[in-house]
PDB file of N, CA and C in Angstrom:
ATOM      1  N   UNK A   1     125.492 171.472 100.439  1.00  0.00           N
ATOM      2  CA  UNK A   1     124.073 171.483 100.650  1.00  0.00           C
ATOM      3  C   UNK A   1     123.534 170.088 100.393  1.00  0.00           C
ATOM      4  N   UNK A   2     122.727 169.661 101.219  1.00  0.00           N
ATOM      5  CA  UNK A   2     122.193 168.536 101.344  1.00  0.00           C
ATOM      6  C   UNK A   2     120.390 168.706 101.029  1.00  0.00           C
ATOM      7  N   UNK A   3     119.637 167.525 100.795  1.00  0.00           N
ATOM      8  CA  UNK A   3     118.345 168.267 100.958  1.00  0.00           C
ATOM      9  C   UNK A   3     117.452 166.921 100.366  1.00  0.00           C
ATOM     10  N   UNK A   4     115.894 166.897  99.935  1.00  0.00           N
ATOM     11  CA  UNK A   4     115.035 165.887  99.630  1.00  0.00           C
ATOM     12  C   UNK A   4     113.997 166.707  98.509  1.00  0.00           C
ATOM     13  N   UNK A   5     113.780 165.818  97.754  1.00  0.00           N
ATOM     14  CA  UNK A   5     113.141 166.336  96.701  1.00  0.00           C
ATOM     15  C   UNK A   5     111.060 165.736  96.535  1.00  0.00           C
ATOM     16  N   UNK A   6     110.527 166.179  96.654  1.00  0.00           N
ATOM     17  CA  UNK A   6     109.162 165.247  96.413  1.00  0.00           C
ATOM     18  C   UNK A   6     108.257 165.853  95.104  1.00  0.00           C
ATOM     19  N   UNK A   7     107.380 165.695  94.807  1.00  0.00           N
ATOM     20  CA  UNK A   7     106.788 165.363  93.894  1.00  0.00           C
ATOM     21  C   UNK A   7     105.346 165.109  94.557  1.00  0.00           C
ATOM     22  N   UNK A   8     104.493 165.701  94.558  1.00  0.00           N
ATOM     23  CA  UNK A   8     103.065 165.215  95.125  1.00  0.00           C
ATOM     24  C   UNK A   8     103.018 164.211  96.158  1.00  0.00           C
ATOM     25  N   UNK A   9     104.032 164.359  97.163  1.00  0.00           N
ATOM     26  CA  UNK A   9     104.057 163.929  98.368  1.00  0.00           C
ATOM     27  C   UNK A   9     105.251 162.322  98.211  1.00  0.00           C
ATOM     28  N   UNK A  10     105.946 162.400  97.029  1.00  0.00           N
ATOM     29  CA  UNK A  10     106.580 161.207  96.800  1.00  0.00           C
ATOM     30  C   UNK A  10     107.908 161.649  96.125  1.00  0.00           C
ATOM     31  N   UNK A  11     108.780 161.067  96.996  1.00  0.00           N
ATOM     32  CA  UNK A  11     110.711 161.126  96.569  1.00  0.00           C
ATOM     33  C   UNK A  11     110.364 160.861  94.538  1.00  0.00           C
ATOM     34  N   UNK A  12     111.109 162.004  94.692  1.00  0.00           N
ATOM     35  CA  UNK A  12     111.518 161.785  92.703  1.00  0.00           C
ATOM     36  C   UNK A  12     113.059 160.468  92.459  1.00  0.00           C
ATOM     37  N   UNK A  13     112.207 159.832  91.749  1.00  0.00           N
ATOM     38  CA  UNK A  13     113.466 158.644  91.848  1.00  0.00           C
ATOM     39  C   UNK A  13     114.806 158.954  90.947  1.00  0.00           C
ATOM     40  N   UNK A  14     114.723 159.795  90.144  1.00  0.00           N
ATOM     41  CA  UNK A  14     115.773 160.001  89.828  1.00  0.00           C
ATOM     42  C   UNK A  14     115.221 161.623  88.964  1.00  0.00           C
ATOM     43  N   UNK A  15     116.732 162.682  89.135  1.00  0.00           N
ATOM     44  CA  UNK A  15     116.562 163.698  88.128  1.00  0.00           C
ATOM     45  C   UNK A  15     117.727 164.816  88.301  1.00  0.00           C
ATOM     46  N   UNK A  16     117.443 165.864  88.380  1.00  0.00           N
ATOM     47  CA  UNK A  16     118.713 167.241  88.590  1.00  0.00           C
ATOM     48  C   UNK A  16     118.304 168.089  89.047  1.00  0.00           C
ATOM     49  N   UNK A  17     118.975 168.668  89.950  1.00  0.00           N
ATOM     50  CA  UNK A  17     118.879 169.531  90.462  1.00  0.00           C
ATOM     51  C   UNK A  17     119.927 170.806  90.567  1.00  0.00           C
ATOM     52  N   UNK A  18     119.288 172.178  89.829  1.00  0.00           N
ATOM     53  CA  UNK A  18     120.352 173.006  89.520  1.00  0.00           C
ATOM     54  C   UNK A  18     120.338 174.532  89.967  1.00  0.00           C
ATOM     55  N   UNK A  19     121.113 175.094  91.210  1.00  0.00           N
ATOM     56  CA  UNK A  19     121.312 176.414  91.832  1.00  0.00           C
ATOM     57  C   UNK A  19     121.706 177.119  90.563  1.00  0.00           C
ATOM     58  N   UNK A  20     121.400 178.366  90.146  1.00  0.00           N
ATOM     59  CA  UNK A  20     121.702 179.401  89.256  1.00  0.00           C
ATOM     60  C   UNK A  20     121.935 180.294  90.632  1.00  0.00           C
ATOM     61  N   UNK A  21     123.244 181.117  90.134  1.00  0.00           N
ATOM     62  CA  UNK A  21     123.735 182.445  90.659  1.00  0.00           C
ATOM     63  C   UNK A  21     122.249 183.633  90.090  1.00  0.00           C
ATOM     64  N   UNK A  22     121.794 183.682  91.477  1.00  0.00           N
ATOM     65  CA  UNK A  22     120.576 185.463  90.687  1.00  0.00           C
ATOM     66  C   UNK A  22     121.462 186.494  89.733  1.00  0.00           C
ATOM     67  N   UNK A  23     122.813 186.749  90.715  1.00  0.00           N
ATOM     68  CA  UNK A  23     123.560 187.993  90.594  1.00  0.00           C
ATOM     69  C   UNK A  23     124.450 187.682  89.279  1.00  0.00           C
ATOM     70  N   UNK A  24     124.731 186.128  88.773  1.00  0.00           N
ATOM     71  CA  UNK A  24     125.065 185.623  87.893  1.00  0.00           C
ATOM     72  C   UNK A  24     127.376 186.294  88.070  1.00  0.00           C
ATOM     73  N   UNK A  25     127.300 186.378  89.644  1.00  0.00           N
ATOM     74  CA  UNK A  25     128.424 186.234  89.889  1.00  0.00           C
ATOM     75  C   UNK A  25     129.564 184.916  90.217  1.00  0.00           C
ATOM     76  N   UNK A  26     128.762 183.977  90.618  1.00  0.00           N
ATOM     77  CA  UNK A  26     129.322 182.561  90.833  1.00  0.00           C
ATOM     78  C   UNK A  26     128.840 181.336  90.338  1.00  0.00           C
ATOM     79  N   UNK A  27     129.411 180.671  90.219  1.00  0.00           N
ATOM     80  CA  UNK A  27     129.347 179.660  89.362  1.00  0.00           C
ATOM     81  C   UNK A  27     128.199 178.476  89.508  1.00  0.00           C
ATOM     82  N   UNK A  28     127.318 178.138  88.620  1.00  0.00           N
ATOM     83  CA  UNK A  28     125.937 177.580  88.932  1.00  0.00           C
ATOM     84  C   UNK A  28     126.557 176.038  89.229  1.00  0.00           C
ATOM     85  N   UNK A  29     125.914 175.916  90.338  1.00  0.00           N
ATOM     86  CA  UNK A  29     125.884 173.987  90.705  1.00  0.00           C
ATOM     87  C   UNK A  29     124.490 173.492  90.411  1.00  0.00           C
ATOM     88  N   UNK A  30     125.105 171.784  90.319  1.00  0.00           N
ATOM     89  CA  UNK A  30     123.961 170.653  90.041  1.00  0.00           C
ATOM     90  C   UNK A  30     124.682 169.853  90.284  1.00  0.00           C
ATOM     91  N   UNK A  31     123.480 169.238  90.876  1.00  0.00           N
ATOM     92  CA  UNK A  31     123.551 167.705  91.278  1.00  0.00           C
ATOM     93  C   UNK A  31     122.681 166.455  90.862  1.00  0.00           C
ATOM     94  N   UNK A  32     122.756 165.414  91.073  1.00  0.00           N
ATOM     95  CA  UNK A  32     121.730 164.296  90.306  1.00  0.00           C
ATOM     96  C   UNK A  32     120.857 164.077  92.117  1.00  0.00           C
ATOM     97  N   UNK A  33     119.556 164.353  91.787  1.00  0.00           N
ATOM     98  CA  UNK A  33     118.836 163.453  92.514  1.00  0.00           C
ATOM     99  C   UNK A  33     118.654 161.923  92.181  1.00  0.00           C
ATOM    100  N   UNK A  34     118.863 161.349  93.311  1.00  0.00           N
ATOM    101  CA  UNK A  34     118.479 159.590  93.159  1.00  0.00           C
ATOM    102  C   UNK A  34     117.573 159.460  94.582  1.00  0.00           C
ATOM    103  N   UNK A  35     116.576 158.912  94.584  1.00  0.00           N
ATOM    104  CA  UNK A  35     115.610 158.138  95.467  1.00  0.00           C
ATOM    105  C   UNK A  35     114.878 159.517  96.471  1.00  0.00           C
ATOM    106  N   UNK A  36     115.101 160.770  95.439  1.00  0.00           N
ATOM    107  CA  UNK A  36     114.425 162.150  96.469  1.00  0.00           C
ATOM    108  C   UNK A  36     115.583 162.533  97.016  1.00  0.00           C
ATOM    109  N   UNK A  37     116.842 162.068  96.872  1.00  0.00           N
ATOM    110  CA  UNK A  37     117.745 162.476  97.860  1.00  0.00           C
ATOM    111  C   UNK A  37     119.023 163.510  97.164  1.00  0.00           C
ATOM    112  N   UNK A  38     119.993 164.942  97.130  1.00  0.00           N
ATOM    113  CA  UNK A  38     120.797 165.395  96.570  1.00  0.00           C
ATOM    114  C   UNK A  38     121.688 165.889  97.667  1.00  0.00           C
ATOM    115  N   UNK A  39     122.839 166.294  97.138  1.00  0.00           N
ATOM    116  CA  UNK A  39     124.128 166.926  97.564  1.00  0.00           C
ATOM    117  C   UNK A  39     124.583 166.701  96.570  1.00  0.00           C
ATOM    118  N   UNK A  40     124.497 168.744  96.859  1.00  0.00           N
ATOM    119  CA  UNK A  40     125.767 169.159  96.061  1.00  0.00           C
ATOM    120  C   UNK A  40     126.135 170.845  96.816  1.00  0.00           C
ATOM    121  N   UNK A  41     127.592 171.116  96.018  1.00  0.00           N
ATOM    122  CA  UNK A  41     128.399 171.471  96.803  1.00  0.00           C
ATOM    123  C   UNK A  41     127.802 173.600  96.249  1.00  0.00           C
ATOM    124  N   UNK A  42     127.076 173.984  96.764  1.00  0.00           N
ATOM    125  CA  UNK A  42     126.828 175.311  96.252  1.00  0.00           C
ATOM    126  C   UNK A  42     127.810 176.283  96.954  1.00  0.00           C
ATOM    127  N   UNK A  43     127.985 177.328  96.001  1.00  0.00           N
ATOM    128  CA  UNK A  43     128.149 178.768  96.500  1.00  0.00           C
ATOM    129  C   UNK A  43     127.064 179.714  97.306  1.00  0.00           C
ATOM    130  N   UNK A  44     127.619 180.193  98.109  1.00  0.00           N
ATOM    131  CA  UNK A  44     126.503 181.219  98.871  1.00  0.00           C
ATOM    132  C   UNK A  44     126.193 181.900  98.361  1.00  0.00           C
ATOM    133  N   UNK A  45     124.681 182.437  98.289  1.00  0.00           N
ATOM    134  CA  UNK A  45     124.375 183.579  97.512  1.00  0.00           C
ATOM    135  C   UNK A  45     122.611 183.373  97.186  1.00  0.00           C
ATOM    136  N   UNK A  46     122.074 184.462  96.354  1.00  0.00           N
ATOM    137  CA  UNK A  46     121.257 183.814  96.309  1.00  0.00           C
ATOM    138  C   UNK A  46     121.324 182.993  94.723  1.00  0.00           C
ATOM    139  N   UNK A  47     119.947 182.305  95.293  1.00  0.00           N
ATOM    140  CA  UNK A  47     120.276 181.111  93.598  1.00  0.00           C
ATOM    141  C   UNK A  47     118.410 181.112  93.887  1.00  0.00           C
ATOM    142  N   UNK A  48     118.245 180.811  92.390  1.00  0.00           N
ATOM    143  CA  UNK A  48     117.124 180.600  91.510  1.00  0.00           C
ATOM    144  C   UNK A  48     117.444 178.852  91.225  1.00  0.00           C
ATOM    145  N   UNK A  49     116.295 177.889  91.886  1.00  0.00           N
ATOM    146  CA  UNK A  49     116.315 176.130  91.821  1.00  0.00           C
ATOM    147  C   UNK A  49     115.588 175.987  90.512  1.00  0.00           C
ATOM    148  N   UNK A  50     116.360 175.236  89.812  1.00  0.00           N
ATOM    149  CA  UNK A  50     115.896 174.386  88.939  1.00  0.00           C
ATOM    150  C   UNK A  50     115.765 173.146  89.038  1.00  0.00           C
ATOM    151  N   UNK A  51     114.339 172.349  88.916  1.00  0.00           N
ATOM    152  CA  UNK A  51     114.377 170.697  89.477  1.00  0.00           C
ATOM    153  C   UNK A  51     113.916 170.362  87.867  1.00  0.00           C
ATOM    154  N   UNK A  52     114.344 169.339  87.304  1.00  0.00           N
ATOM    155  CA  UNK A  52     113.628 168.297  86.551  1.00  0.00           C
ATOM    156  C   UNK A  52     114.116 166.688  86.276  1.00  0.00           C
ATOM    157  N   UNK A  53     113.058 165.989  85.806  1.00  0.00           N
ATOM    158  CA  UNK A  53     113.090 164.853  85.950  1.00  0.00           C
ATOM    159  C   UNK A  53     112.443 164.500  85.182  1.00  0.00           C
ATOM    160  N   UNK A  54     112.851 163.036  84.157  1.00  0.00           N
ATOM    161  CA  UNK A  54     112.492 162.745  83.203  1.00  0.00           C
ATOM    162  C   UNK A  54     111.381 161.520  83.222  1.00  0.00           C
ATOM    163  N   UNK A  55     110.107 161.585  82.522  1.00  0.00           N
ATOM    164  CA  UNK A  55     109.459 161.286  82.606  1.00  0.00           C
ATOM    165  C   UNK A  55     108.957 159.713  81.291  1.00  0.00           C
ATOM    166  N   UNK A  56     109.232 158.696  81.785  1.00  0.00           N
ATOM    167  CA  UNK A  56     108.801 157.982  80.490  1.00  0.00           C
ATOM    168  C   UNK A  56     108.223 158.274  79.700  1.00  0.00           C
ATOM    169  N   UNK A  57     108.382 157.891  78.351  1.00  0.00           N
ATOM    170  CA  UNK A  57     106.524 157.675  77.644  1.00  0.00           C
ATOM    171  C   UNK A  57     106.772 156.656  76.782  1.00  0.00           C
ATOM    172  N   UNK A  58     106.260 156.906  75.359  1.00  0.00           N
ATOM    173  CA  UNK A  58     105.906 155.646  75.041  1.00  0.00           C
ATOM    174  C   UNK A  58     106.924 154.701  73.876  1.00  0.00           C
ATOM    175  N   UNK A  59     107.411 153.671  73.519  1.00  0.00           N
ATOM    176  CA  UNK A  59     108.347 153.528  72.554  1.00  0.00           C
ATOM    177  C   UNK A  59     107.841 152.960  71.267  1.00  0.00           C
ATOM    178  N   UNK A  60     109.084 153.602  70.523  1.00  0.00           N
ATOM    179  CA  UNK A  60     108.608 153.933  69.395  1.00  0.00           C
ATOM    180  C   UNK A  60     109.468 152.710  68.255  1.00  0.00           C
ATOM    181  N   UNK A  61     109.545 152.599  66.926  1.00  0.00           N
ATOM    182  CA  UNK A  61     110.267 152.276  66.300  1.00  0.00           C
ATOM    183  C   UNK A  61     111.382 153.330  66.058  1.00  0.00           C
ATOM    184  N   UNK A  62     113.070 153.340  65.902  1.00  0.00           N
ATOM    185  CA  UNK A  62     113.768 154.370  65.135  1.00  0.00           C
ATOM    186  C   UNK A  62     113.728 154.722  64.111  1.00  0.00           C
ATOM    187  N   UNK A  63     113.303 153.598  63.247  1.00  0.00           N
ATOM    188  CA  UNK A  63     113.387 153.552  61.863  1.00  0.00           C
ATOM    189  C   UNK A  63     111.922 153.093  61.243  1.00  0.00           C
ATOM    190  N   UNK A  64     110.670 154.210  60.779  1.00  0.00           N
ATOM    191  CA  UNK A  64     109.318 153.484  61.005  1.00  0.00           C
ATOM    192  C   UNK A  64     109.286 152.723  59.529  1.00  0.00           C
ATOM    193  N   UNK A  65     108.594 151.552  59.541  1.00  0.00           N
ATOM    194  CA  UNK A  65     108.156 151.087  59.144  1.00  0.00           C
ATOM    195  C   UNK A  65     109.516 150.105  58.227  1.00  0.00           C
ATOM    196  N   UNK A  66     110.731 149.848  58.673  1.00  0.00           N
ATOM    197  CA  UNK A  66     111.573 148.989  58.917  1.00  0.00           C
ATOM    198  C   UNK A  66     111.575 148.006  59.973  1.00  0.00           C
ATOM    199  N   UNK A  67     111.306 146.505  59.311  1.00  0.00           N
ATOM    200  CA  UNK A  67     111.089 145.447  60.298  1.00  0.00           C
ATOM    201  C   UNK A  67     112.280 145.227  61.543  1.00  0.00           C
ATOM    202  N   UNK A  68     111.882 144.698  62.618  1.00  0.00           N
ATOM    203  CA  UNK A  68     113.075 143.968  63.285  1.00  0.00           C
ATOM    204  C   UNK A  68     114.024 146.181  63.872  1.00  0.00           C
ATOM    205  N   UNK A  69     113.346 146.999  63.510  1.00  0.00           N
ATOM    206  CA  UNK A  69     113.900 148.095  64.129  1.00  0.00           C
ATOM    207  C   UNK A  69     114.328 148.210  65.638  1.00  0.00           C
ATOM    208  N   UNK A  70     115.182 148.953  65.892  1.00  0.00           N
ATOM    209  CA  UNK A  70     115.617 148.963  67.467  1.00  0.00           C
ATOM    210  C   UNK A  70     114.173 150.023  68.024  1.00  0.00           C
ATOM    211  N   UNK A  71     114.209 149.941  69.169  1.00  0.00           N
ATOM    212  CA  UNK A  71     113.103 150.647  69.930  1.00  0.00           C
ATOM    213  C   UNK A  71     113.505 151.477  70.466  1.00  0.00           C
ATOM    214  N   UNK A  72     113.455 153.098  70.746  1.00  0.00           N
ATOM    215  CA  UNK A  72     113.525 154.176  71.776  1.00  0.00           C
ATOM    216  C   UNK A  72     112.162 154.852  72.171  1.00  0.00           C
ATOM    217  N   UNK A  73     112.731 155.161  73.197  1.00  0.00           N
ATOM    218  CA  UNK A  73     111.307 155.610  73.986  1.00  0.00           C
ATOM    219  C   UNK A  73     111.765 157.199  74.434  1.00  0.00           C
ATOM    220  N   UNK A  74     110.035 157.594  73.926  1.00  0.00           N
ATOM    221  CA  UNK A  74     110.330 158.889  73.918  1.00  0.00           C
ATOM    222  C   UNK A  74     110.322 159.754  75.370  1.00  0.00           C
ATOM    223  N   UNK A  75     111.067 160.699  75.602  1.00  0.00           N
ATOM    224  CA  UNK A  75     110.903 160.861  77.283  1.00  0.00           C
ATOM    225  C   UNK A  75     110.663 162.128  77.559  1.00  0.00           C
ATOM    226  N   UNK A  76     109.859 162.735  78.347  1.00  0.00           N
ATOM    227  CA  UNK A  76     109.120 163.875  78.346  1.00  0.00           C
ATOM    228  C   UNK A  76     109.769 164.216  79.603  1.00  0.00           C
ATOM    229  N   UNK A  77     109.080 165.772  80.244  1.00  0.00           N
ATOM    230  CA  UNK A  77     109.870 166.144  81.398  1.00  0.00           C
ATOM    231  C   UNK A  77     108.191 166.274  82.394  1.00  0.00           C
ATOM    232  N   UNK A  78     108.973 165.351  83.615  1.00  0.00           N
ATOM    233  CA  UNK A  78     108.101 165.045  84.843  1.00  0.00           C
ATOM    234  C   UNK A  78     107.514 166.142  85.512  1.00  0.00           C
ATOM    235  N   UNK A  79     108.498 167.063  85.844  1.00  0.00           N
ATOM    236  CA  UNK A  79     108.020 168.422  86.779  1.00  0.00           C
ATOM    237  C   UNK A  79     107.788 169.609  86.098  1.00  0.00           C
ATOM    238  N   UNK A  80     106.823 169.957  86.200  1.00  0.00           N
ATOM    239  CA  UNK A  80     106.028 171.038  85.671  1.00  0.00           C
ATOM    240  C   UNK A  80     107.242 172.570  85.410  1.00  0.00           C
ATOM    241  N   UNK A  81     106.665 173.398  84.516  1.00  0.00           N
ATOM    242  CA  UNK A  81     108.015 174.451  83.987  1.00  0.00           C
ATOM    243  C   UNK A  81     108.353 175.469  85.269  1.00  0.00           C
ATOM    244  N   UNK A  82     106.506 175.535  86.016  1.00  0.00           N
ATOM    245  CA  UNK A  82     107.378 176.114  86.890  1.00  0.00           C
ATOM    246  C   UNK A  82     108.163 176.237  88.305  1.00  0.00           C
ATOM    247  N   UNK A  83     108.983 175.060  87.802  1.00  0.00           N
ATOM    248  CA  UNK A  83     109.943 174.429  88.588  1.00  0.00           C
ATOM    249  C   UNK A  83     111.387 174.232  88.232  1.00  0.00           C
ATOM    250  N   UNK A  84     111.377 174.360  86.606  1.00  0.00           N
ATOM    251  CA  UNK A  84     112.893 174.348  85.973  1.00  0.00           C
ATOM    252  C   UNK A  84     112.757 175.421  84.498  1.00  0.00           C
ATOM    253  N   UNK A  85     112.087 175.063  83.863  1.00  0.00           N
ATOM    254  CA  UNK A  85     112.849 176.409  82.549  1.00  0.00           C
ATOM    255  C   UNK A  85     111.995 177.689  83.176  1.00  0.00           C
ATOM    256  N   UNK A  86     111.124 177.729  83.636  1.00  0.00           N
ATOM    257  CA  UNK A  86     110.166 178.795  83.946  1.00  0.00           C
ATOM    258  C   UNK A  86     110.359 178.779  85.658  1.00  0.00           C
ATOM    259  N   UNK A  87     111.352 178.292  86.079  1.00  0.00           N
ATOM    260  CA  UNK A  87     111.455 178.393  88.161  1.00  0.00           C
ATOM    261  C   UNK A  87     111.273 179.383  89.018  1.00  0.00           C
ATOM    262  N   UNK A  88     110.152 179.399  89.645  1.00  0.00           N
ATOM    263  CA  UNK A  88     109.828 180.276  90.461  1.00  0.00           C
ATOM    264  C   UNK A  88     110.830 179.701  91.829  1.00  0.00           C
ATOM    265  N   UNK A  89     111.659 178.953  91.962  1.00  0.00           N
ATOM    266  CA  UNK A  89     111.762 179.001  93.318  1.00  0.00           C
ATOM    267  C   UNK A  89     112.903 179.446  93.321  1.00  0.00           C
ATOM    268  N   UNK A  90     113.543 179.759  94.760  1.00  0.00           N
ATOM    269  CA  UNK A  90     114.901 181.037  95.022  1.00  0.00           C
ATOM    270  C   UNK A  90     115.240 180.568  96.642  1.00  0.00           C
ATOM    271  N   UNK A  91     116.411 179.980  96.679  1.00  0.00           N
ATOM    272  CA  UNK A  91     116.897 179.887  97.953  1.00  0.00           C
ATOM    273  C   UNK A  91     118.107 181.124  98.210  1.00  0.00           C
ATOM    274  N   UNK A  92     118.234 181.393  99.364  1.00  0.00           N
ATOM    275  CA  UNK A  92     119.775 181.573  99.823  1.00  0.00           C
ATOM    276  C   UNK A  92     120.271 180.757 100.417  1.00  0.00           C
ATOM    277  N   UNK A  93     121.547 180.711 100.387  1.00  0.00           N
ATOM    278  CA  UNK A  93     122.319 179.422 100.441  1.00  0.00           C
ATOM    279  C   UNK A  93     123.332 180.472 101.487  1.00  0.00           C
ATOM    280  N   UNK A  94     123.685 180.119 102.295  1.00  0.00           N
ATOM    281  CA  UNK A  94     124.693 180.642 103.357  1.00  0.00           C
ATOM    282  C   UNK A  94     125.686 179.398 103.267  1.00  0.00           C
ATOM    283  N   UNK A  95     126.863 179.818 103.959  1.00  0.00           N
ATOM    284  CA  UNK A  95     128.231 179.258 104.128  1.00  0.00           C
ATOM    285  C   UNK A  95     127.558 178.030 105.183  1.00  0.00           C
ATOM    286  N   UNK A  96     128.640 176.998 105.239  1.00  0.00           N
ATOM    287  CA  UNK A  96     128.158 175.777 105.693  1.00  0.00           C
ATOM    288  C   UNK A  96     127.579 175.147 105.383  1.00  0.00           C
ATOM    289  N   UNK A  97     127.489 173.632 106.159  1.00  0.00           N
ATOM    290  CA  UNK A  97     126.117 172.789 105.515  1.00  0.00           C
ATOM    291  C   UNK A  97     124.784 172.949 105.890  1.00  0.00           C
ATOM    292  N   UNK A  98     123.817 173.205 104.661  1.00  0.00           N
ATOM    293  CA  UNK A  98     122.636 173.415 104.521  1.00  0.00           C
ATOM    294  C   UNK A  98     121.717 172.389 104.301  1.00  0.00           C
ATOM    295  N   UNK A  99     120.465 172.203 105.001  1.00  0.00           N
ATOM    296  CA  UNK A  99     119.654 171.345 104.511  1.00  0.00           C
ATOM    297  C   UNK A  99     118.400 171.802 103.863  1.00  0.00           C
ATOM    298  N   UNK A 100     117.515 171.530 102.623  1.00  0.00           N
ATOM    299  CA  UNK A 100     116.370 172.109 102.773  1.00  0.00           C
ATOM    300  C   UNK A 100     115.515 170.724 101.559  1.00  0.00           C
ATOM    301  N   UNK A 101     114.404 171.094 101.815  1.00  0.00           N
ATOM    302  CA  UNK A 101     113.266 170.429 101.312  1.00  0.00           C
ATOM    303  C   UNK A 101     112.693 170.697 100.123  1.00  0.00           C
ATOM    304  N   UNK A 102     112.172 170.342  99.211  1.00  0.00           N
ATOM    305  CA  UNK A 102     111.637 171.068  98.404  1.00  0.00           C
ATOM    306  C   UNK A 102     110.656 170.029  98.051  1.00  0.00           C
ATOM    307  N   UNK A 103     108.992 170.871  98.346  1.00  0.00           N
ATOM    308  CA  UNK A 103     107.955 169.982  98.287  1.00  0.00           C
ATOM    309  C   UNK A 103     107.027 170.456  96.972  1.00  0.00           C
ATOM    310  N   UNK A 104     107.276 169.311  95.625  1.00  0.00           N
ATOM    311  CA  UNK A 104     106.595 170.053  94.833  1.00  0.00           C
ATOM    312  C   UNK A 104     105.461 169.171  94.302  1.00  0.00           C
ATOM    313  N   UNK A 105     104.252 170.658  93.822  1.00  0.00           N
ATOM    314  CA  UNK A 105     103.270 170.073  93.750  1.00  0.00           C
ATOM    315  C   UNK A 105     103.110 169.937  91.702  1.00  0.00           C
ATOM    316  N   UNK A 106     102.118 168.674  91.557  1.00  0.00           N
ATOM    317  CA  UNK A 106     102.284 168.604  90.174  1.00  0.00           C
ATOM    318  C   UNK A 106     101.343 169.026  88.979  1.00  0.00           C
ATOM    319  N   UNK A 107     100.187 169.663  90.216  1.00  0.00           N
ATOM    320  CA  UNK A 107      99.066 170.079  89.564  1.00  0.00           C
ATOM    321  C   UNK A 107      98.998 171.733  89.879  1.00  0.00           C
TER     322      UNK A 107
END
């Protein structure tokens, strides 16, 4: 399965994308989106999509109020829940190569 990912009308530059078995008979695939774009190799059946993508925010000290500390930045999740822990969406996936779209909105 092949396919494009958007985001309020714009390719997600990077994130995952993950088929769950409904019937929880075959084995769940994922793939990495890069530039809106995925393939990966699913089982037929139906599947429940999980999309997410990680979202900057802001950086922090590791160690607060230790000088000269390394910096991490904390990173939140881009696409709304109900799109990955809470996913309303559900493809069937038939034998062969598949293409499909998935146009999501963020509000």
């Amino acid at each position: 399965m092949t396919g494009e990912v958007t985001l309020d009308g714009q390719p997600i530059k990077a994130g995952t994308i993950r088929f769950v078995p409904v019937d929880g008979q075959s084995p769940t695939a994922d793939a990495p989106i890069v530039n809106g774009r995925f393939k990966a190799p699913v089982p037929p059946g139906e599947k429940r999509v999980e999309i997410s993508a990680p979202k900057p925010g802001k950086k922090r000290p590791v160690y607060e109020g230790v000088p000269d500390s390394p910096m991490v930045e904390d990173v939140g999740e881009l696409i709304p829940e109900r799109y990955n822990v809470k996913s309303e969406l559900t493809l069937t996936v038939e034998r062969g190569s598949q293409e499909k779209r998935f146009e999501l909105k963020g509000k």
